[in-house]
Protein backbone atom coordinates (compact mmCIF):
# COMPACT_ATOMS: atom_id res chain seq x y z
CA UNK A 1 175.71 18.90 9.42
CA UNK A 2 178.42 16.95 10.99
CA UNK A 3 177.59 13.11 11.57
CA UNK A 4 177.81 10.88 14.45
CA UNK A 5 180.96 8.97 14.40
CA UNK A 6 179.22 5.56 14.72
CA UNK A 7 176.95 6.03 11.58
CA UNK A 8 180.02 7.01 9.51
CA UNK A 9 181.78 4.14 11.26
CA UNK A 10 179.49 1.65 9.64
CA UNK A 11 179.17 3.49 6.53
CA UNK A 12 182.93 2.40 6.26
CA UNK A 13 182.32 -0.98 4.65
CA UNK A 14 183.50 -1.47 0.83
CA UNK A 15 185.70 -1.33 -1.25
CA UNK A 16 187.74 1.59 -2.33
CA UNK A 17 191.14 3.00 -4.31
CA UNK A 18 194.04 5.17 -3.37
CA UNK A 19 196.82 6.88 -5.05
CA UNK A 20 199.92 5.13 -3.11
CA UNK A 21 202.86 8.09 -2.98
CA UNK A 22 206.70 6.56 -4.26
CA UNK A 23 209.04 6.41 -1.12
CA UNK A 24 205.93 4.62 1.30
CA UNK A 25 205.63 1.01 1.61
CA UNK A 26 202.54 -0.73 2.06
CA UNK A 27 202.73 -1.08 5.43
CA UNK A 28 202.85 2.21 6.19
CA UNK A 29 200.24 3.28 4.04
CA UNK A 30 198.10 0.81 5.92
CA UNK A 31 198.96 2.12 9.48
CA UNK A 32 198.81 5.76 7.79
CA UNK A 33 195.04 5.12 6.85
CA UNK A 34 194.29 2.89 10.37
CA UNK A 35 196.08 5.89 12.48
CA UNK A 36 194.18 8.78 11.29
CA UNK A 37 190.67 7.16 10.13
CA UNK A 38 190.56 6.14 14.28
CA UNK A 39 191.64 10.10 14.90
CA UNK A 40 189.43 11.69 13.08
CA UNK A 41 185.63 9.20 13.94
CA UNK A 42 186.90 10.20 17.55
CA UNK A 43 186.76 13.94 16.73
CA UNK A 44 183.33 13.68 15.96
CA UNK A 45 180.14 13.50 17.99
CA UNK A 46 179.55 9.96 19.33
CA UNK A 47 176.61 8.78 21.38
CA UNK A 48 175.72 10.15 25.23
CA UNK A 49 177.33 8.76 28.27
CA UNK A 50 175.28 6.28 29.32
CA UNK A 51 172.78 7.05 32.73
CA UNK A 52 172.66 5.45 35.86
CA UNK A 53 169.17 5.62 38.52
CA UNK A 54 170.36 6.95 41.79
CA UNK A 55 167.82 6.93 45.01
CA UNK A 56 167.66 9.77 47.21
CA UNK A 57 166.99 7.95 50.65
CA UNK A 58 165.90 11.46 52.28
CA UNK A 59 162.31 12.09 53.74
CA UNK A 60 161.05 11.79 50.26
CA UNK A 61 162.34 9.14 48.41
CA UNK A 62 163.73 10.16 44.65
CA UNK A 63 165.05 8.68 41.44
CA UNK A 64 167.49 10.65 39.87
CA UNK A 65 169.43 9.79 36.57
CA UNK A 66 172.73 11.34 37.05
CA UNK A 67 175.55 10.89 34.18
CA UNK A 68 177.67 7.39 35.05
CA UNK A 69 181.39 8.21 35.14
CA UNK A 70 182.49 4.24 34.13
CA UNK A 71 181.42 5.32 31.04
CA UNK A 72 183.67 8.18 30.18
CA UNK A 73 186.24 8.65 27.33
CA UNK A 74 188.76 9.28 30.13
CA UNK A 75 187.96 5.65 31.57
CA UNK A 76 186.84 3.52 28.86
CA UNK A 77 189.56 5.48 26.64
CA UNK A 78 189.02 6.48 22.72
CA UNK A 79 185.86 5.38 21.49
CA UNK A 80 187.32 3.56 17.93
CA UNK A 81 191.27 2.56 17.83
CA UNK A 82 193.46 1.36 15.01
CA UNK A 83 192.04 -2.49 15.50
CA UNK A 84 188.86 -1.27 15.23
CA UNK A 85 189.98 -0.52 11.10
CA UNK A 86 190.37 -3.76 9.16
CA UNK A 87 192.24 -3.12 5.94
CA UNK A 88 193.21 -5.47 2.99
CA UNK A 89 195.07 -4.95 -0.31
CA UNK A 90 194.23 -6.66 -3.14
CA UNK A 91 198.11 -6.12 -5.55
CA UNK A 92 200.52 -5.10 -3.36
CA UNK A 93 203.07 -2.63 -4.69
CA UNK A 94 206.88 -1.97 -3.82
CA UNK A 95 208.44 0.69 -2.12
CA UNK A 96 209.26 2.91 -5.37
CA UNK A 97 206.51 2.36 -7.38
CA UNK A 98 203.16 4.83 -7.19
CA UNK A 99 199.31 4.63 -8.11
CA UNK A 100 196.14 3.34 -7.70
CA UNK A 101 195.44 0.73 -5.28
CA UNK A 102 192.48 -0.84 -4.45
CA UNK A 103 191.68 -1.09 -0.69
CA UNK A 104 188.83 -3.19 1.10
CA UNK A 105 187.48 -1.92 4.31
CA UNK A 106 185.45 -3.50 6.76
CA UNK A 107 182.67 -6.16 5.70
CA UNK A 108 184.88 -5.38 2.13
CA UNK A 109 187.93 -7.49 2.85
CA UNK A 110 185.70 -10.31 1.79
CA UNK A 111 185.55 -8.98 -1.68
CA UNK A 112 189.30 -8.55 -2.12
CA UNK A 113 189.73 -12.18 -3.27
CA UNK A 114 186.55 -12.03 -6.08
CA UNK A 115 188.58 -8.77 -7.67
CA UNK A 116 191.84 -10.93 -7.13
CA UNK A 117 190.38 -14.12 -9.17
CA UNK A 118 188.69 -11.51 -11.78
CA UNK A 119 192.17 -10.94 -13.15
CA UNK A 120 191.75 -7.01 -13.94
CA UNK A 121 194.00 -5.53 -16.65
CA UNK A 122 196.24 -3.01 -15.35
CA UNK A 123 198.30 0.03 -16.81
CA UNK A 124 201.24 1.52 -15.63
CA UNK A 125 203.60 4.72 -17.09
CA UNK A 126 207.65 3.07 -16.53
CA UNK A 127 209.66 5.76 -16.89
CA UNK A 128 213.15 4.23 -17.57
CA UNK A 129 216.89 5.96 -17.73
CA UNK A 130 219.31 4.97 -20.32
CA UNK A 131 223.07 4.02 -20.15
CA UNK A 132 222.94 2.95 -16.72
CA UNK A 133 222.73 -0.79 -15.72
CA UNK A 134 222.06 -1.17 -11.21
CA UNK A 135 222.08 -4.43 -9.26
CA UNK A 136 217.82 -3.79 -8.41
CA UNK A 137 217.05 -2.67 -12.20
CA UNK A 138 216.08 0.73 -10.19
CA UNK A 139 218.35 3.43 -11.11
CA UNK A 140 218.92 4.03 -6.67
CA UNK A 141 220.85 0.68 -6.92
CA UNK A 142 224.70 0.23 -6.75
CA UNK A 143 225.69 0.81 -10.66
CA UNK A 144 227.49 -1.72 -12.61
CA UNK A 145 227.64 -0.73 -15.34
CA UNK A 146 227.43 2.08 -18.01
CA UNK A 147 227.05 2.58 -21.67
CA UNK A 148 226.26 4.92 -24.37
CA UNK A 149 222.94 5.46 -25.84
CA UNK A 150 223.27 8.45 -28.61
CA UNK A 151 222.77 6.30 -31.32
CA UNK A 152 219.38 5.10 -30.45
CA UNK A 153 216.68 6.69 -31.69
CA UNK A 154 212.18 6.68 -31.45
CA UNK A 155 211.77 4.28 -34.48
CA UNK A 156 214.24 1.25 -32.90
CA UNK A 157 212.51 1.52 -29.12
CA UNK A 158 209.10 0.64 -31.15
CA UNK A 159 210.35 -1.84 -33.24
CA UNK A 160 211.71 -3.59 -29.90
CA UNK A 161 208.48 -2.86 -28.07
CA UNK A 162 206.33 -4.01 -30.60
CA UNK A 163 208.71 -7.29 -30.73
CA UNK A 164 208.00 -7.50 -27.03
CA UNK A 165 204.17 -7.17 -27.47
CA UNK A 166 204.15 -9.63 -30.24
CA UNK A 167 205.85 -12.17 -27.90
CA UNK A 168 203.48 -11.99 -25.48
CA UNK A 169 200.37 -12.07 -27.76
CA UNK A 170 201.84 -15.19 -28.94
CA UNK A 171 202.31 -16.62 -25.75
CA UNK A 172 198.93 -16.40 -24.95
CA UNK A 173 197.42 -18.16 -27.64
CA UNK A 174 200.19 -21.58 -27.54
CA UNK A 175 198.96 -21.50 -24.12
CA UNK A 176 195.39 -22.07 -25.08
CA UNK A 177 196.56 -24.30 -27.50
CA UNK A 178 195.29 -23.16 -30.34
CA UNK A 179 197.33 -22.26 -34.03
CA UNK A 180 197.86 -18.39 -33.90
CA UNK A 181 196.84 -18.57 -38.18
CA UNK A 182 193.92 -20.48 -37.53
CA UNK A 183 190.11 -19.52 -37.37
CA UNK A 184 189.27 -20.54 -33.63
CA UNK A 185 192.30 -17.95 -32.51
CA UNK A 186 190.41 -15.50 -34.43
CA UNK A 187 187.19 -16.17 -33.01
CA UNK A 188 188.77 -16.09 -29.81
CA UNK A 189 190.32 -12.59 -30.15
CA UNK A 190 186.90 -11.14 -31.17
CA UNK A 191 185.42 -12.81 -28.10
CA UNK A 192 187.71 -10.61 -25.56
CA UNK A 193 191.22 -11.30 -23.92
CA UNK A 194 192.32 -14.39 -23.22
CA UNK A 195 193.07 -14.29 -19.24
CA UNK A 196 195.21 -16.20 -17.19
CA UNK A 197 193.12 -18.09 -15.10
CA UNK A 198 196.25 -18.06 -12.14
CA UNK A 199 198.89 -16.19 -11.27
CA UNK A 200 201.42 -19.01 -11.73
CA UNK A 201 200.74 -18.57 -15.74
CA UNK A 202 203.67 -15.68 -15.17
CA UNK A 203 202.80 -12.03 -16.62
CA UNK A 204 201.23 -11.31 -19.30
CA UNK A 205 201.79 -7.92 -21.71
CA UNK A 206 198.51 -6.93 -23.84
CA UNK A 207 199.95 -3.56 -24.86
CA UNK A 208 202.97 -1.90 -24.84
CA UNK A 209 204.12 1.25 -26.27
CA UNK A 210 206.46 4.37 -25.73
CA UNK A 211 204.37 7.75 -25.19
CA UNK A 212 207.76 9.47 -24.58
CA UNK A 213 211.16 9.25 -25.45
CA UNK A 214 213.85 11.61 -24.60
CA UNK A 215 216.83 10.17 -23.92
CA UNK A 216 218.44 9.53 -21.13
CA UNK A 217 214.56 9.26 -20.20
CA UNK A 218 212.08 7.21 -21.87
CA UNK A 219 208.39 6.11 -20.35
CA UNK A 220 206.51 2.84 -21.48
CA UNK A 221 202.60 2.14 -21.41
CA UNK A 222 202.01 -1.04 -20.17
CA UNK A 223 199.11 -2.72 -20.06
CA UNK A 224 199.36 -6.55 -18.39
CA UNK A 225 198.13 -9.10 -16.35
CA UNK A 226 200.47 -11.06 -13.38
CA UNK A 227 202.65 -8.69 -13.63
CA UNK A 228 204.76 -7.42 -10.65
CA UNK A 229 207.09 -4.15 -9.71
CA UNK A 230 210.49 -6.38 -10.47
CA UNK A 231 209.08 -8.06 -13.10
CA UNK A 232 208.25 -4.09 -14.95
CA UNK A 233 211.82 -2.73 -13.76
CA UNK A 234 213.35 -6.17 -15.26
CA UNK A 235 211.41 -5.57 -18.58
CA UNK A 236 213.05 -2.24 -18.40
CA UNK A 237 216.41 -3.65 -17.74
CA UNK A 238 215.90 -5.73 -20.82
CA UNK A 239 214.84 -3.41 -23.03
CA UNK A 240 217.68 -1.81 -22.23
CA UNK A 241 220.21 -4.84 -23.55
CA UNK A 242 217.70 -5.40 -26.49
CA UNK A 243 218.94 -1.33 -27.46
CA UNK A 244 222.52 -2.40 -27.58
CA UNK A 245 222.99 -0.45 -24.16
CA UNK A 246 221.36 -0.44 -20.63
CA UNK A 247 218.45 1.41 -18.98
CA UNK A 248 217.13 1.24 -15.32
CA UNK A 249 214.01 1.78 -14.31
CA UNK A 250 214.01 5.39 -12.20
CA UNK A 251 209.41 5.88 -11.99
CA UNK A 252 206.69 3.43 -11.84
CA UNK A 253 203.38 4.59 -11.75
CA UNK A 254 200.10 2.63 -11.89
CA UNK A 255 197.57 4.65 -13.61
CA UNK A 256 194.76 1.97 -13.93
CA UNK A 257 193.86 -1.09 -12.60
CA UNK A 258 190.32 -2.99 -14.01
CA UNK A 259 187.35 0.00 -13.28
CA UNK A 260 189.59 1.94 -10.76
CA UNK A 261 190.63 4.91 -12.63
CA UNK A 262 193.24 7.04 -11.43
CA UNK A 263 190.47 10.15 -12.01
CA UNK A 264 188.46 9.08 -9.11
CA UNK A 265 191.09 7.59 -6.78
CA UNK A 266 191.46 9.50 -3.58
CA UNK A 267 195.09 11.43 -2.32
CA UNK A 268 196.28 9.86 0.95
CA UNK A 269 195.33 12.41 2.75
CA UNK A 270 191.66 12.52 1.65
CA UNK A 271 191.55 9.03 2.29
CA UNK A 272 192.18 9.45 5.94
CA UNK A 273 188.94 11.84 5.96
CA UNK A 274 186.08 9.29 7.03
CA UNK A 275 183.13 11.34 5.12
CA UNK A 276 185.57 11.71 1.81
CA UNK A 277 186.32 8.23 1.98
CA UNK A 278 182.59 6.83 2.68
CA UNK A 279 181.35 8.29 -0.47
CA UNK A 280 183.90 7.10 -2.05
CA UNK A 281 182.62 3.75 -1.41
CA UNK A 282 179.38 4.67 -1.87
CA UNK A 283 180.26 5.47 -5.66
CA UNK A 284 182.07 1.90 -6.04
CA UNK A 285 179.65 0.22 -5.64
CA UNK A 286 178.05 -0.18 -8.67
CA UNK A 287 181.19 -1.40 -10.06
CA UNK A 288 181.50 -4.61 -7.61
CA UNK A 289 177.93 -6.26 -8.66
CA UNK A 290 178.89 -10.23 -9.37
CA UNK A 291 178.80 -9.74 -13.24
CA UNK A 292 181.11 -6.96 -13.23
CA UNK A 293 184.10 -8.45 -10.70
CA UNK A 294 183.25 -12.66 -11.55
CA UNK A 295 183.61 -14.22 -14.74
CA UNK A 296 180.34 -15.01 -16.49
CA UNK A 297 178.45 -18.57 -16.46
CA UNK A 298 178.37 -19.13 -20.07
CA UNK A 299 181.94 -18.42 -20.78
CA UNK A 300 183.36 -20.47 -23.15
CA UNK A 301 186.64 -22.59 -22.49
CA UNK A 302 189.68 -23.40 -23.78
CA UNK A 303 191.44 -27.08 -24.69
CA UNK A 304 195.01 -26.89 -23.40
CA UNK A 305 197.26 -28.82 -26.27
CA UNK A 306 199.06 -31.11 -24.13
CA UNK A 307 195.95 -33.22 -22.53
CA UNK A 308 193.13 -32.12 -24.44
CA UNK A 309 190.99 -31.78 -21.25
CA UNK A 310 188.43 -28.58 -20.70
CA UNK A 311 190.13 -26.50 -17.58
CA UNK A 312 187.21 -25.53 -15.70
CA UNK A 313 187.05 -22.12 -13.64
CA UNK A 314 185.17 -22.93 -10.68
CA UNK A 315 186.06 -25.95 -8.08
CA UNK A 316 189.06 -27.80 -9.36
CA UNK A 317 190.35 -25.60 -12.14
CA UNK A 318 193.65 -26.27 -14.05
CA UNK A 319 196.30 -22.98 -12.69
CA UNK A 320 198.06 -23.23 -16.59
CA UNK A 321 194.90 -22.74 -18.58
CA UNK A 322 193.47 -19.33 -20.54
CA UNK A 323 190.57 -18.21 -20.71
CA UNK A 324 188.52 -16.09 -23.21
CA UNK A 325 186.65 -13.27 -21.19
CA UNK A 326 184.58 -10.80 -21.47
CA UNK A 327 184.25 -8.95 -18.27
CA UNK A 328 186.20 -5.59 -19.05
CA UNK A 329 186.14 -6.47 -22.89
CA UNK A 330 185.06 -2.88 -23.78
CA UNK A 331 187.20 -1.00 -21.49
CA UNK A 332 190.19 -3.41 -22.43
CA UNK A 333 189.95 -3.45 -26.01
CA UNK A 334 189.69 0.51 -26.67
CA UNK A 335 192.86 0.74 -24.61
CA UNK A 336 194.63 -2.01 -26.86
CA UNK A 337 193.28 -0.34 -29.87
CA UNK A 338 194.89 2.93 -28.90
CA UNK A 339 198.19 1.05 -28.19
């Protein structure tokens, strides 16, 4: 049975993820989803014209209700127009890159900045070129430069990957300051990650390792936190000069990001279906309950080295600090484990 456009309309409140295609910019996946979510609630059946009492001044006097023409679609216009759709992103991502992205709709907006603060881990597939070197680290850029790369082989792209992880691992525990041999960096790991509490910490690689490597291609796991597009297609870039030659970055896909999976993310064009995308947010929303997208009460913090003062989460908290979380530890940790 088809519904009534205004019950779908307010069923259209939440949160939800699509699969962004390469080659479409934000933007335009925005006024994509705003354009035909309006066109297709106005295909469906929406309430009665309204009725107006008209009096028959004859010999008998008679009410009539007759249908009144002020409120007709071809006077009022469409029932529900692109302003009527309020969208918000919550990790924008360039024009070449592809994946899941997590969309709030609707009373949802509001919950874009909670998922924000929660600092989800997210995983992308970089699919790199070798021997090339382009002014955007993107292998559509004006080349620069170009080198050889048949003397690379699987072994030396993990050893500098793993070097790479290692750095970053590192990283996160000087930050905290605590010693990397000691005992409270072990109890800390066995707690969960240690999350950036802002994104001016920089990014942050948990996991990184090559599922494929065929050269002139190669394609990196990546699992991080504050990351960005340029910052993935630099690492690329870098990896590159690390090899002894150059690579540029030619595929970016997010597969991942916190409890959106790319198995139940929507296609654009499903998206733009009210009814597919209401359950959609139907089925989220036992992942957005407070304990699942906020940090926990009775987290334990972290001493930063350089003042010795406790950097508090809530009202007032320190944008250089870590903390040790355990919102997503399961999830997290199985995919670090498999790294």
């Amino acid at each position: 049975m088809m519904k009534k456009a205004s019950s779908l309309y307010e069923a259209l409140n939440g949160v939800f993820s699509v699969y962004k295609p390469a080659g479409k910019s934000l933007f335009q996946v925005i006024q994509s989803l705003k354009l035909n979510l309006a066109k297709e609630l106005n295909k469906l059946p929406c309430r009665p014209m309204r009725q107006r009492l008209v009096i028959d001044d004859g010999n008998l006097p008679m009410i009539t209700t007759v249908p009144d023409l002020s409120d007709h679609v071809l006077v009022v216009g469409k029932r529900f127009i692109e302003d009527d759709i309020e969208l918000s992103c919550v990790d924008a991502m360039n024009k070449a890159s592809s994946g899941v992205t997590i969309f709030g709709i609707g009373r949802g907006v509001s919950l874009i900045r909670p998922i924000c603060k929660a600092k989800y881990m997210k995983v992308y597939h970089v699919t790199g070129e070798l021997g090339l070197a382009t002014s955007s680290c993107w292998v559509d850029g004006r080349v620069i430069e170009r080198s050889t790369f048949h003397h690379l082989t699987a072994a030396r792209m993990d050893r500098v990957v793993a070097g790479i992880q290692s750095g970053h691992q590192k990283h996160m525990f000087k930050a905290s300051g605590v010693d990397l041999q000691s005992e409270e960096a072990y109890q800390l790991a066995c707690r969960g990650l240690l999350r950036p509490i802002h994104h001016l910490m920089g990014p942050v690689i948990y996991g990184m390792r090559c599922i494929h490597f065929e050269p002139p291609l190669f394609t990196l796991e990546i699992h991080s936190i504050n990351e960005t597009c340029d910052y993935l297609s630099d690492l690329v870039h870098n990896i590159g000069i690390e090899l002894r030659t150059n690579a540029a970055c030619s595929k970016l896909r997010r597969i991942r990001h916190g409890r959106f999976h790319l198995r139940n993310t929507l296609l654009l064009k499903h998206a733009c279906d009210p009814e597919h995308l209401a359950n959609q947010i139907s089925a989220f929303r036992n992942l957005l309950s407070r304990d699942k997208v906020t940090f926990r009460p009775n987290i334990n913090y972290l001493k930063d080295d350089r003042d010795g003062d406790v950097r508090l989460l809530d009202g007032g908290c320190e944008n250089d600090a870590f903390i040790s979380d355990d919102v997503c530890r399961t999830d997290d940790a199985k995919l670090i484990a498999s790294s």
